[in-house]
PDB file of N, CA and C in Angstrom:
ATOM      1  N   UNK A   1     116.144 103.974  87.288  1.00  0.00           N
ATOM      2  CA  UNK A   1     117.295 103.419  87.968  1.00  0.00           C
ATOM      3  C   UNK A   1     118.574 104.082  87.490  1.00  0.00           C
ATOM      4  N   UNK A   2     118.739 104.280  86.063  1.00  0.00           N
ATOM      5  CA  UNK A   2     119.889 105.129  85.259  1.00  0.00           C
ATOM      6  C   UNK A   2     120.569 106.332  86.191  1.00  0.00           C
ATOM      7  N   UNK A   3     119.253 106.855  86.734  1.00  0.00           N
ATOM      8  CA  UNK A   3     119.010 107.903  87.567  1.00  0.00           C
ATOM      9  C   UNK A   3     120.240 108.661  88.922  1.00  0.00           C
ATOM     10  N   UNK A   4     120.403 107.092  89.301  1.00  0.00           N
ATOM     11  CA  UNK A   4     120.819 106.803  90.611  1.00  0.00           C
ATOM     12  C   UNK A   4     122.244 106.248  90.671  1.00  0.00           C
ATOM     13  N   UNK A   5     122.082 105.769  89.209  1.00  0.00           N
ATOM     14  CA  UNK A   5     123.839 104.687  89.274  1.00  0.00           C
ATOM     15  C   UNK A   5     124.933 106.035  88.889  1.00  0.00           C
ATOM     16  N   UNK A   6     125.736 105.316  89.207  1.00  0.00           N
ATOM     17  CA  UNK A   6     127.105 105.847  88.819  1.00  0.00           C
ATOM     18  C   UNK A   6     127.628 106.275  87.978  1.00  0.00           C
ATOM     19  N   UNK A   7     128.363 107.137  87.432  1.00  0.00           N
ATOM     20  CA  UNK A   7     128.472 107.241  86.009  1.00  0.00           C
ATOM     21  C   UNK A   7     129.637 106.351  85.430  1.00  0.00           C
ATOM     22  N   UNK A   8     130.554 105.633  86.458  1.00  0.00           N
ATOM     23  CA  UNK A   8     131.531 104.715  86.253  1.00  0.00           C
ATOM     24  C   UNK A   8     131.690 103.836  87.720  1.00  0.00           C
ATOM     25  N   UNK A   9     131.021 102.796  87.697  1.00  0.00           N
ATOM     26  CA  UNK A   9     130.624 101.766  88.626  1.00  0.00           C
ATOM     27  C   UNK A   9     132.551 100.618  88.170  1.00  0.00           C
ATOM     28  N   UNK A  10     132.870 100.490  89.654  1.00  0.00           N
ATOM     29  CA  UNK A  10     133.935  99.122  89.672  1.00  0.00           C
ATOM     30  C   UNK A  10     133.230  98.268  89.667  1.00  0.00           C
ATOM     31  N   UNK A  11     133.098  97.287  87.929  1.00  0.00           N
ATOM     32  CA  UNK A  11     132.237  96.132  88.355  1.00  0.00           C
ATOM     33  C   UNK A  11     132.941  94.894  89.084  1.00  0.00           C
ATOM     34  N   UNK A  12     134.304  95.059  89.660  1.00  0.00           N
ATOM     35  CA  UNK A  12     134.880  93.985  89.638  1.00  0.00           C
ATOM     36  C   UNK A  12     134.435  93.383  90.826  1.00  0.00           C
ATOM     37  N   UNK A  13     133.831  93.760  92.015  1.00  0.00           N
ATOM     38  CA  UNK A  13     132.923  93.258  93.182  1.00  0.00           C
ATOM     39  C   UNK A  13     131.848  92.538  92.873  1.00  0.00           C
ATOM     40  N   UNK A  14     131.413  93.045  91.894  1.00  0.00           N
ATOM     41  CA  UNK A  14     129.794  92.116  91.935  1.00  0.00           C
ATOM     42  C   UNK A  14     129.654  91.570  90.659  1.00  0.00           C
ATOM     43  N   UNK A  15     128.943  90.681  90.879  1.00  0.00           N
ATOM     44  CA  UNK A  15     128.317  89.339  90.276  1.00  0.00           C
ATOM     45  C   UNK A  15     127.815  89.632  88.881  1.00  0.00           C
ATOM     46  N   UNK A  16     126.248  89.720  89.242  1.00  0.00           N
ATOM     47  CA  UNK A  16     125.513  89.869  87.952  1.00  0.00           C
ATOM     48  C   UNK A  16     124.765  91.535  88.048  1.00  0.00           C
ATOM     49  N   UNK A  17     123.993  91.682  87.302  1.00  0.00           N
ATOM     50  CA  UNK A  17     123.344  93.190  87.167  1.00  0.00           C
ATOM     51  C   UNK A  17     121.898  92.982  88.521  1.00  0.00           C
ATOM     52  N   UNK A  18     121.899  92.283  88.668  1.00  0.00           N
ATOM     53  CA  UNK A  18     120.458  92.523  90.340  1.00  0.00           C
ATOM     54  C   UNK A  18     121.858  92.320  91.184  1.00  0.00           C
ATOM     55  N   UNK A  19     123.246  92.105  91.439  1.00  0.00           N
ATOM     56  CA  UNK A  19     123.640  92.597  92.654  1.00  0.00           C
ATOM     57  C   UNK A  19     124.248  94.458  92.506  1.00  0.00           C
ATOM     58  N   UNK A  20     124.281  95.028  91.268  1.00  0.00           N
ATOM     59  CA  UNK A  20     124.668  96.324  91.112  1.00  0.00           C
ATOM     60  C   UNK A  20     123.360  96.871  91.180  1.00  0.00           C
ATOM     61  N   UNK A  21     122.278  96.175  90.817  1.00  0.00           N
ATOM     62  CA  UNK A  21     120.923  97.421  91.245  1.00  0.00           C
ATOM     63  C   UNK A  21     120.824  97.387  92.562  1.00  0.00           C
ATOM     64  N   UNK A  22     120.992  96.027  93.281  1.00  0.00           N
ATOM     65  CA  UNK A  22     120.964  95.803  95.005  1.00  0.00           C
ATOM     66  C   UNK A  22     121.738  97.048  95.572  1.00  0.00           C
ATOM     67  N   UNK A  23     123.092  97.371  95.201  1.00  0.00           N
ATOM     68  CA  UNK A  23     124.096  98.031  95.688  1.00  0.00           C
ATOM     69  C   UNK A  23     123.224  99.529  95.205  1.00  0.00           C
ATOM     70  N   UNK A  24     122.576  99.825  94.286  1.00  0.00           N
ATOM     71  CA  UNK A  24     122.641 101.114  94.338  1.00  0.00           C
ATOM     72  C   UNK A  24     121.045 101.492  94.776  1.00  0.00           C
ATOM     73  N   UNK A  25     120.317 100.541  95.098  1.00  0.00           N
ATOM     74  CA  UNK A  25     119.245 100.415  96.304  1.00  0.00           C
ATOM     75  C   UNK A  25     119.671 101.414  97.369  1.00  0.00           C
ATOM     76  N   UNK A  26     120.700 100.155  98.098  1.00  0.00           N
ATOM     77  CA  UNK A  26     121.213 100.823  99.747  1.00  0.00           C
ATOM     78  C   UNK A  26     122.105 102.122  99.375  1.00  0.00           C
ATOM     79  N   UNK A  27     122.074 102.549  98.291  1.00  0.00           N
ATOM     80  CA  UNK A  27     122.858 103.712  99.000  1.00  0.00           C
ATOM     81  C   UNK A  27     121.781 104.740  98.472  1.00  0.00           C
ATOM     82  N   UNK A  28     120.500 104.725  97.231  1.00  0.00           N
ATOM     83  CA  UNK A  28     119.793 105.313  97.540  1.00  0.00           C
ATOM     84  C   UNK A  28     119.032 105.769  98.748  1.00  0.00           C
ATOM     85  N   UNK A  29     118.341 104.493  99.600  1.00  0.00           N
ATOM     86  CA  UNK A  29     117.848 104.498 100.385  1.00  0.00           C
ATOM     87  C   UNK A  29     118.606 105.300 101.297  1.00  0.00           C
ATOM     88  N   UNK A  30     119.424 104.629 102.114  1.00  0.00           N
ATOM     89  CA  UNK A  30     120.490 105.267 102.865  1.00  0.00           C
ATOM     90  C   UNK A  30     120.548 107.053 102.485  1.00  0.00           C
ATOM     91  N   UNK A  31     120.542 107.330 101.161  1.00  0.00           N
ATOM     92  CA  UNK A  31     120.727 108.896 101.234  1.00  0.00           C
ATOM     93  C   UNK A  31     119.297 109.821 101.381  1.00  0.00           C
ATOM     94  N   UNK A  32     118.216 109.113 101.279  1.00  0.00           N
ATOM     95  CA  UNK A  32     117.035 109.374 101.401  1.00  0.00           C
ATOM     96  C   UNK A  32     116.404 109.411 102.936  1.00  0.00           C
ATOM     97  N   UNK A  33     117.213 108.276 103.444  1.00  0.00           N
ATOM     98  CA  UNK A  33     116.304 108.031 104.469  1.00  0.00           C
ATOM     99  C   UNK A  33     115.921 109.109 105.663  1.00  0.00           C
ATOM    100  N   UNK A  34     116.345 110.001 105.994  1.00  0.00           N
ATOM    101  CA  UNK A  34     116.335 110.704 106.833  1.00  0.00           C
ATOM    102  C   UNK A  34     115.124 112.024 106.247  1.00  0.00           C
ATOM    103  N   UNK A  35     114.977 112.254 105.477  1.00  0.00           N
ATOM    104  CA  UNK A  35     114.131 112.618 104.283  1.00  0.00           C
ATOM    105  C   UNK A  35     112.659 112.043 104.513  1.00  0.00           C
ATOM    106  N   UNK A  36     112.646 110.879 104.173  1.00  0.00           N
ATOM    107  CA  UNK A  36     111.252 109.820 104.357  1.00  0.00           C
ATOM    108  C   UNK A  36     110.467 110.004 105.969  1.00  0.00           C
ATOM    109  N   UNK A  37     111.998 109.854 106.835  1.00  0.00           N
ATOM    110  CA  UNK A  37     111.357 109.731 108.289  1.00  0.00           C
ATOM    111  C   UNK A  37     111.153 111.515 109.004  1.00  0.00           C
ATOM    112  N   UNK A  38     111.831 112.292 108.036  1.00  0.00           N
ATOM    113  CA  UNK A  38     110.859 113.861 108.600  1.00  0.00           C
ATOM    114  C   UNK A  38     109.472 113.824 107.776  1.00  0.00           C
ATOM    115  N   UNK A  39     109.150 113.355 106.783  1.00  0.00           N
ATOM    116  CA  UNK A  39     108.145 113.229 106.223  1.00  0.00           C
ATOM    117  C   UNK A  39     106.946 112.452 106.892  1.00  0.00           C
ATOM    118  N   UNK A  40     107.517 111.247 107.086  1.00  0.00           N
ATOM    119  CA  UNK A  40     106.435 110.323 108.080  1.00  0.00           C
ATOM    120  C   UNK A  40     106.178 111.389 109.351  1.00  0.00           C
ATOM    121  N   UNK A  41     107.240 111.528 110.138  1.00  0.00           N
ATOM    122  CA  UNK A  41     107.056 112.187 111.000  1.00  0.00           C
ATOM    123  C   UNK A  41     105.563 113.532 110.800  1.00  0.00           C
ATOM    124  N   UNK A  42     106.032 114.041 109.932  1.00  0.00           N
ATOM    125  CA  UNK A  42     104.656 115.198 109.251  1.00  0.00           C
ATOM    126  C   UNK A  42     103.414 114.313 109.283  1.00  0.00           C
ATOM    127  N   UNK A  43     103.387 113.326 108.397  1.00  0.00           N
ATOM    128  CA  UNK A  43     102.221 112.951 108.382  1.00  0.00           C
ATOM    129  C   UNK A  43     101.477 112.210 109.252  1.00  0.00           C
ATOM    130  N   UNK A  44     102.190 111.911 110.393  1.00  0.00           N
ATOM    131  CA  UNK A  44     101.499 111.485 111.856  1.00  0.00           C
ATOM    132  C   UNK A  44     101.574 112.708 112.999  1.00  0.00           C
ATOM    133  N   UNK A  45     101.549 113.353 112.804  1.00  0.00           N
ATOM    134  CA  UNK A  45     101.371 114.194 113.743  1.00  0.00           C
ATOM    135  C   UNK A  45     100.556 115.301 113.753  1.00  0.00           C
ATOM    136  N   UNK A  46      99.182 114.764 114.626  1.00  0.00           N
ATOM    137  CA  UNK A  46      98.177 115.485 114.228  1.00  0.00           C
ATOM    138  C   UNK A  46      97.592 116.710 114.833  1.00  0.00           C
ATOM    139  N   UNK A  47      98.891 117.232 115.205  1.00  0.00           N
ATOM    140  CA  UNK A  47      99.054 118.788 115.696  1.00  0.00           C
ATOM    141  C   UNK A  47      98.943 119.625 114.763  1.00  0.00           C
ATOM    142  N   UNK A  48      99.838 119.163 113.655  1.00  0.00           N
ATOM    143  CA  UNK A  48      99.724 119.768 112.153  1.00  0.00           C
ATOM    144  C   UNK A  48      98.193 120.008 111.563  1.00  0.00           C
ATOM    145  N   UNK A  49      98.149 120.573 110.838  1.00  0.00           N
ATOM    146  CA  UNK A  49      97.109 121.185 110.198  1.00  0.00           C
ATOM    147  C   UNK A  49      96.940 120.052 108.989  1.00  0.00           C
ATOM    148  N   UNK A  50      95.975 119.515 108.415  1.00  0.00           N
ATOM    149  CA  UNK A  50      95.449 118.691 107.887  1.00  0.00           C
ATOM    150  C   UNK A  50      96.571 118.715 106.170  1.00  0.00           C
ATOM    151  N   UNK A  51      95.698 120.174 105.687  1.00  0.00           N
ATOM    152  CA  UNK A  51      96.713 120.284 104.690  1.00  0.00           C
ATOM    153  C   UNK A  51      98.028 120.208 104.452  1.00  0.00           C
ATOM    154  N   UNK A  52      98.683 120.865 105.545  1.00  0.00           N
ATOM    155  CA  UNK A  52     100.358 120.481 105.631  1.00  0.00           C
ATOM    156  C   UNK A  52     100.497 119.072 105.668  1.00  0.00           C
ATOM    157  N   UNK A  53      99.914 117.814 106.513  1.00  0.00           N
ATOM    158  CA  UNK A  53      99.774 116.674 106.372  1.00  0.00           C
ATOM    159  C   UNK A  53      99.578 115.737 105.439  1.00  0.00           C
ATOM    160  N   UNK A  54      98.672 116.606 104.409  1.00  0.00           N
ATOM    161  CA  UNK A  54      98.834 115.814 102.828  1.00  0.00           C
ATOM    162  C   UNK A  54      99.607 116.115 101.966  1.00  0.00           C
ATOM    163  N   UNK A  55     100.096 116.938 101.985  1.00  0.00           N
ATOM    164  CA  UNK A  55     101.055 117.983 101.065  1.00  0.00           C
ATOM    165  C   UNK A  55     102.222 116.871 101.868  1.00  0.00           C
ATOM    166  N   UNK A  56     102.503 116.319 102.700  1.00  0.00           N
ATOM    167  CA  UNK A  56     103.714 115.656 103.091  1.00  0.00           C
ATOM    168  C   UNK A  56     103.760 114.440 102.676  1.00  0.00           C
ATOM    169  N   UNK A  57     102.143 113.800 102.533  1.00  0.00           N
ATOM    170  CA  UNK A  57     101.657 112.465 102.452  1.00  0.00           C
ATOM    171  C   UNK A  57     102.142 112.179 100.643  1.00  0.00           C
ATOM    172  N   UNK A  58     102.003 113.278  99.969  1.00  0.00           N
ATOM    173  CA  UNK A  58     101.743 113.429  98.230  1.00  0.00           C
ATOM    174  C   UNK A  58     103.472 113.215  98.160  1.00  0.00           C
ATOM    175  N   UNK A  59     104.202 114.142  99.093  1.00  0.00           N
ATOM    176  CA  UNK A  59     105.474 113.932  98.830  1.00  0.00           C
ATOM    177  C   UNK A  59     106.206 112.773  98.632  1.00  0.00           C
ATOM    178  N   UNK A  60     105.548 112.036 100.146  1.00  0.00           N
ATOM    179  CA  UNK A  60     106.125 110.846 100.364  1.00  0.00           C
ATOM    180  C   UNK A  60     105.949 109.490  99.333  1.00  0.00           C
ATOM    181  N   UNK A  61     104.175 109.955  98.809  1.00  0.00           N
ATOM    182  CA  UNK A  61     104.092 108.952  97.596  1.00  0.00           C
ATOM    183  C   UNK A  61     104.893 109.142  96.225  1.00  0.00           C
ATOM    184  N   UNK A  62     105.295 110.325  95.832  1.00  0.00           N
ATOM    185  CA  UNK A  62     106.249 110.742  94.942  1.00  0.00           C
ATOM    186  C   UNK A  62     107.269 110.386  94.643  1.00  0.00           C
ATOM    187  N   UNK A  63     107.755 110.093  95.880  1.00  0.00           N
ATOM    188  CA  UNK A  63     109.444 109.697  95.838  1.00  0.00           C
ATOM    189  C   UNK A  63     109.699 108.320  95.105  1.00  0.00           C
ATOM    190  N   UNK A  64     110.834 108.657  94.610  1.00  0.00           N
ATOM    191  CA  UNK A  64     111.409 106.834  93.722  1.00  0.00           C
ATOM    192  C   UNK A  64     110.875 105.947  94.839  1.00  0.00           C
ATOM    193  N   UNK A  65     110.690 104.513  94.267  1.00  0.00           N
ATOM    194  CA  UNK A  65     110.723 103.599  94.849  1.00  0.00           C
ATOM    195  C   UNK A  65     112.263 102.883  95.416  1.00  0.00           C
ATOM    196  N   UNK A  66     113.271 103.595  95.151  1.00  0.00           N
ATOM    197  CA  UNK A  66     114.762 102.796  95.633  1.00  0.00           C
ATOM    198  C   UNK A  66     114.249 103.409  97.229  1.00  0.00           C
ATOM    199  N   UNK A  67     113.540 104.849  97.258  1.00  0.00           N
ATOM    200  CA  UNK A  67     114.161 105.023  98.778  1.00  0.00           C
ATOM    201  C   UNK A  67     113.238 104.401  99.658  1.00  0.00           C
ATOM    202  N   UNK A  68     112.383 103.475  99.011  1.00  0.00           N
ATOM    203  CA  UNK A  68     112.143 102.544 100.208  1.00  0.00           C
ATOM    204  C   UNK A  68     112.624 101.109 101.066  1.00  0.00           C
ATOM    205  N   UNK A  69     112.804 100.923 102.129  1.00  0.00           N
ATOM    206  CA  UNK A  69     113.474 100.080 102.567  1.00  0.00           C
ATOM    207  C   UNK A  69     112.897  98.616 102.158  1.00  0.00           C
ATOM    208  N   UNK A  70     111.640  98.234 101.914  1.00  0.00           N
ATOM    209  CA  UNK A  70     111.346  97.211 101.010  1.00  0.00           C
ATOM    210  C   UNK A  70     111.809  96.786 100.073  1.00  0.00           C
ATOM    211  N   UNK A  71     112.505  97.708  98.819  1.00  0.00           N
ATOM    212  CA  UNK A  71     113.174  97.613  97.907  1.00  0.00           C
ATOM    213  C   UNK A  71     114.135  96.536  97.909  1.00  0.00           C
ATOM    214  N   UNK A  72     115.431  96.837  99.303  1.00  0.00           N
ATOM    215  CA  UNK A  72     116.088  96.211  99.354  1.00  0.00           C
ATOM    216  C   UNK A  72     116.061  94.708  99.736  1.00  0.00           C
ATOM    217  N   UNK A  73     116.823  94.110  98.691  1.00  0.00           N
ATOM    218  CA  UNK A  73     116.888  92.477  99.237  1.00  0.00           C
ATOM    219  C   UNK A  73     117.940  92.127  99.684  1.00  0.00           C
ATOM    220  N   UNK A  74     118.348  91.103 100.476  1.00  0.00           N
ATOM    221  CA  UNK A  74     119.453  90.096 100.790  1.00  0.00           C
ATOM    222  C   UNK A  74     120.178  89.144 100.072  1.00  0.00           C
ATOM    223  N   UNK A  75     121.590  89.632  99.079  1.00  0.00           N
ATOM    224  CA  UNK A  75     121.673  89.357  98.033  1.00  0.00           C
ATOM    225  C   UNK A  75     122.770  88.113  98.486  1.00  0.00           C
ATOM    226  N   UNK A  76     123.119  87.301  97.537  1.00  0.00           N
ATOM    227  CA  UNK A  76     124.257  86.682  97.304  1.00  0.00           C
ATOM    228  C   UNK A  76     125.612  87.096  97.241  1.00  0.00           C
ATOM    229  N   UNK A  77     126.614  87.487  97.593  1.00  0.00           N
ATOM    230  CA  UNK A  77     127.590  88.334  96.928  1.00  0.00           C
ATOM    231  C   UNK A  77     128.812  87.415  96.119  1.00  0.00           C
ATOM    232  N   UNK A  78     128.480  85.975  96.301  1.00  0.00           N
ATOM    233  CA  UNK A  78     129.149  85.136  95.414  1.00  0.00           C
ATOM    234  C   UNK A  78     128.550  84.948  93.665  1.00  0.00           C
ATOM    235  N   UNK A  79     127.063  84.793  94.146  1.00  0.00           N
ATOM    236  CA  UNK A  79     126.425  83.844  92.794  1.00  0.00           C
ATOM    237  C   UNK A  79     124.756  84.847  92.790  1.00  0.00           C
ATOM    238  N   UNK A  80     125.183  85.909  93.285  1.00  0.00           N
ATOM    239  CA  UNK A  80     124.111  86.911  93.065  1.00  0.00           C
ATOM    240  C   UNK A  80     122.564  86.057  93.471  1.00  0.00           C
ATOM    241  N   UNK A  81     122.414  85.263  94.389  1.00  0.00           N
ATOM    242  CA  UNK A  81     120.776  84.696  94.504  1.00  0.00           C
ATOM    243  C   UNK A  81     120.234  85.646  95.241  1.00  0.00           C
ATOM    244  N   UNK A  82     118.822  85.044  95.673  1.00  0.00           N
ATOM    245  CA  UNK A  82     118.326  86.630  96.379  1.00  0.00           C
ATOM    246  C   UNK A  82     117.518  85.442  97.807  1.00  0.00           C
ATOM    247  N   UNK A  83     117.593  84.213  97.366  1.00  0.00           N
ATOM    248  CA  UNK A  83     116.564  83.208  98.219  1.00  0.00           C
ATOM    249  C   UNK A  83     117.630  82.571  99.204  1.00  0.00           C
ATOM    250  N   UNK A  84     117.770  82.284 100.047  1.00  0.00           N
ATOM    251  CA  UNK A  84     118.848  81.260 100.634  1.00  0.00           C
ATOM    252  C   UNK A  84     119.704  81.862 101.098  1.00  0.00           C
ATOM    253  N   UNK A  85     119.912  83.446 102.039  1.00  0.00           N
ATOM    254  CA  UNK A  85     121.184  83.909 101.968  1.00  0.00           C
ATOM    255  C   UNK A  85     121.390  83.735 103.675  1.00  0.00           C
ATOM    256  N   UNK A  86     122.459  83.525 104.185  1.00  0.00           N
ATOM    257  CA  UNK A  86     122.670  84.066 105.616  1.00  0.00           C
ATOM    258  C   UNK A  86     122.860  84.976 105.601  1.00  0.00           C
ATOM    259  N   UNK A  87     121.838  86.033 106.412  1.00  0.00           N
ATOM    260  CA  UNK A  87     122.629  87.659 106.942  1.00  0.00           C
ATOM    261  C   UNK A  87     124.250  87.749 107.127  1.00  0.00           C
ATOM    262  N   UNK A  88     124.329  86.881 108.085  1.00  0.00           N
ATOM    263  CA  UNK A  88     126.137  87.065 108.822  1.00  0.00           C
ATOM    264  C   UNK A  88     127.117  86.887 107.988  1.00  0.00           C
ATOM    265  N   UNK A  89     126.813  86.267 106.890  1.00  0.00           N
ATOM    266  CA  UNK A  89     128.019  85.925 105.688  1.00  0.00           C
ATOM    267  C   UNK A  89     127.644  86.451 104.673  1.00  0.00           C
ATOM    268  N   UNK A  90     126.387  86.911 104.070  1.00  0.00           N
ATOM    269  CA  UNK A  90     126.233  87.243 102.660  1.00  0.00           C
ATOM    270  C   UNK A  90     126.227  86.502 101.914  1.00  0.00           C
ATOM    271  N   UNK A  91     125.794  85.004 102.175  1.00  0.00           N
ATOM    272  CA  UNK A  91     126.177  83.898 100.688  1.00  0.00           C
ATOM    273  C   UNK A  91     124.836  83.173 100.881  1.00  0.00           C
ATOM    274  N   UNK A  92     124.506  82.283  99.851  1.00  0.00           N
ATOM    275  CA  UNK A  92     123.704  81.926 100.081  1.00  0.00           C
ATOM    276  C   UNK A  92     124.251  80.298 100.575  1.00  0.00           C
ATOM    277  N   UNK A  93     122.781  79.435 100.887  1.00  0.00           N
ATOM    278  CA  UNK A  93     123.281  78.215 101.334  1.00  0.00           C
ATOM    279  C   UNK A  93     124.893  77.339 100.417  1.00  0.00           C
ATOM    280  N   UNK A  94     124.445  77.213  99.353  1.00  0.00           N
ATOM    281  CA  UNK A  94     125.489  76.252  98.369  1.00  0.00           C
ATOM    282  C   UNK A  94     126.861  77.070  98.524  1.00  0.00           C
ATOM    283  N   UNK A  95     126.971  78.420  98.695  1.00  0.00           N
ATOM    284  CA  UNK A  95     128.342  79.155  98.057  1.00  0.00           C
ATOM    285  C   UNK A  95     128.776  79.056  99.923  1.00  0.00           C
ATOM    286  N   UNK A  96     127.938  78.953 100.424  1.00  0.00           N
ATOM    287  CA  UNK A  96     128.520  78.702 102.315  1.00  0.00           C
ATOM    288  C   UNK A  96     128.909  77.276 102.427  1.00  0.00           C
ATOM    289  N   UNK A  97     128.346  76.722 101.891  1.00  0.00           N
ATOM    290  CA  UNK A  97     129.065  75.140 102.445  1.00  0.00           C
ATOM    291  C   UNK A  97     130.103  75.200 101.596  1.00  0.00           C
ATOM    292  N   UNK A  98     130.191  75.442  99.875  1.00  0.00           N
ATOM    293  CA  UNK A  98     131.554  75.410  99.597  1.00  0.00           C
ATOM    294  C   UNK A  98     132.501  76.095 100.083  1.00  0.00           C
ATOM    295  N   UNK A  99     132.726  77.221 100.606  1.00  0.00           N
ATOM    296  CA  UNK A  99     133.349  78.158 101.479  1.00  0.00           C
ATOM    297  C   UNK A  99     133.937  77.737 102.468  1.00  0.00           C
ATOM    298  N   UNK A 100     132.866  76.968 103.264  1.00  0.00           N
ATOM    299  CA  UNK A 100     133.411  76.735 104.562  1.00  0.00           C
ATOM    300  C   UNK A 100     133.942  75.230 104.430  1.00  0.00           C
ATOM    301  N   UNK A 101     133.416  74.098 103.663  1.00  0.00           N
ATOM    302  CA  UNK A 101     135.044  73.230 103.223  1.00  0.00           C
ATOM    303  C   UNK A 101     136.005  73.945 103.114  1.00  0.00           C
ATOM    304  N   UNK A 102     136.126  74.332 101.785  1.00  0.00           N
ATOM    305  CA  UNK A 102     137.222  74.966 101.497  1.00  0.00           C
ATOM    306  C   UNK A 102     138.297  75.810 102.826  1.00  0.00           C
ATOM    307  N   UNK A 103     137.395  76.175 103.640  1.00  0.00           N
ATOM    308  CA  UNK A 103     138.179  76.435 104.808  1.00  0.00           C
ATOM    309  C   UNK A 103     138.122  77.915 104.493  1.00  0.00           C
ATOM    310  N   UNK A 104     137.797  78.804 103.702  1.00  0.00           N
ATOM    311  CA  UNK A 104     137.660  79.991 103.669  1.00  0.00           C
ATOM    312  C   UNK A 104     137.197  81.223 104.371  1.00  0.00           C
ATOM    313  N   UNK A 105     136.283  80.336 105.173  1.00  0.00           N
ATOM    314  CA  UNK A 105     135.319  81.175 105.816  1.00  0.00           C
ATOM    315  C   UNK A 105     136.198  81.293 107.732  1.00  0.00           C
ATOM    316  N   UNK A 106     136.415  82.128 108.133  1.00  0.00           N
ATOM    317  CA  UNK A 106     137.186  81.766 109.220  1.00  0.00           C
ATOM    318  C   UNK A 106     136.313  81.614 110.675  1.00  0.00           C
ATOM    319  N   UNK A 107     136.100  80.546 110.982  1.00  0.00           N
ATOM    320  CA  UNK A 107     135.617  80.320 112.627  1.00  0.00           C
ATOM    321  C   UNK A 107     134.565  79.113 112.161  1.00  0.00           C
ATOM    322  N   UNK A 108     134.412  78.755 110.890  1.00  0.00           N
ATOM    323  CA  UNK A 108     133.575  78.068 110.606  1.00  0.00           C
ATOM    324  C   UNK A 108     133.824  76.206 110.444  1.00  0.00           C
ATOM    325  N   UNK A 109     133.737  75.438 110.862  1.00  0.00           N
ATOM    326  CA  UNK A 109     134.055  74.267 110.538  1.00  0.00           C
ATOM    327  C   UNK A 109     133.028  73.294 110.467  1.00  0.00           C
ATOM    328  N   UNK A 110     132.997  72.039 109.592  1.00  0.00           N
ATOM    329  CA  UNK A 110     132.405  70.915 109.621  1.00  0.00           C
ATOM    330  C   UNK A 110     131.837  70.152 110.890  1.00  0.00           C
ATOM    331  N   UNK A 111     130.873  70.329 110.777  1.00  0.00           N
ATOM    332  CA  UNK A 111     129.671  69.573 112.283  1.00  0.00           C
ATOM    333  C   UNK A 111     130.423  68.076 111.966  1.00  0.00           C
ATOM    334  N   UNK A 112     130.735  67.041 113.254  1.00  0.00           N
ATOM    335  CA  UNK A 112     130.719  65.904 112.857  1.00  0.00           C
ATOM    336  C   UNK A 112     130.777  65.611 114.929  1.00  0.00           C
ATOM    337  N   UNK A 113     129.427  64.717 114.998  1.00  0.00           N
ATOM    338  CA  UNK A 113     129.611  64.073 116.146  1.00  0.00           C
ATOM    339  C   UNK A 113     129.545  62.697 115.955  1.00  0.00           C
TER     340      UNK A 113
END
C-alpha cells in the first residue's frame, strides 16, 4: 500500500486511516483501469493465439490488488464506517440524520405527516 500513497497526503479531509487507504484505492484503480480492461480484452478473445492469452491472463493475476474494482468500498466521509452509507451523500445512516436536523444537508428535510 506504501507503494501507492503519497509522499505528503492533506490529512485534513479524512477521518481515520481506512478512509486514506479508501482514497488511495480509487485513484489506484482509476489509474490502472484502462490497463486491466486491454488485458481482459486479450484474454477473451479467442482469435488470439492461446499463448498470448495466458501471458495476458498471468499479467492480469500479477497486478496489485488496489487495481481491482472490488477493493473499493463505500466509505463514510464523516465517521469513516464502511456499513450504512448512502451513495448520494457519502454518510452513513447516524451522521445523515444528524446532518439533515441540523439542516446541513441542503434539499433535505424532516418527514412528518
Amino acid at each position: 500500500m506504501a507503494q501507492f500513497r503519497a509522499k505528503k497526503l492533506d490529512l485534513g479531509c479524512f477521518v481515520n486511516i481506512m478512509n486514506i487507504r479508501d482514497h488511495t484505492k480509487r485513484k489506484v484503480f482509476e489509474a490502472h483501469e484502462p490497463e486491466r480492461q486491454a488485458l481482459r480484452y486479450t484474454i477473451r478473445n479467442t482469435s488470439l493465439p492461446q499463448r498470448t492469452r495466458a501471458q495476458a491472463q498471468l499479467q492480469l493475476s500479477q497486478m496489485h490488488c488496489y487495481t481491482r474494482p472490488t477493493q473499493i468500498r463505500n466509505r463514510c466521509i464523516m465517521g469513516g464506517k464502511g456499513r450504512g452509507v448512502f451513495r448520494e451523500f457519502r454518510m452513513a445512516r447516524y451522521q445523515f440524520r444528524l446532518n439533515a436536523l441540523e439542516g446541513n444537508i441542503p434539499g433535505v428535510k424532516k418527514a412528518s405527516w
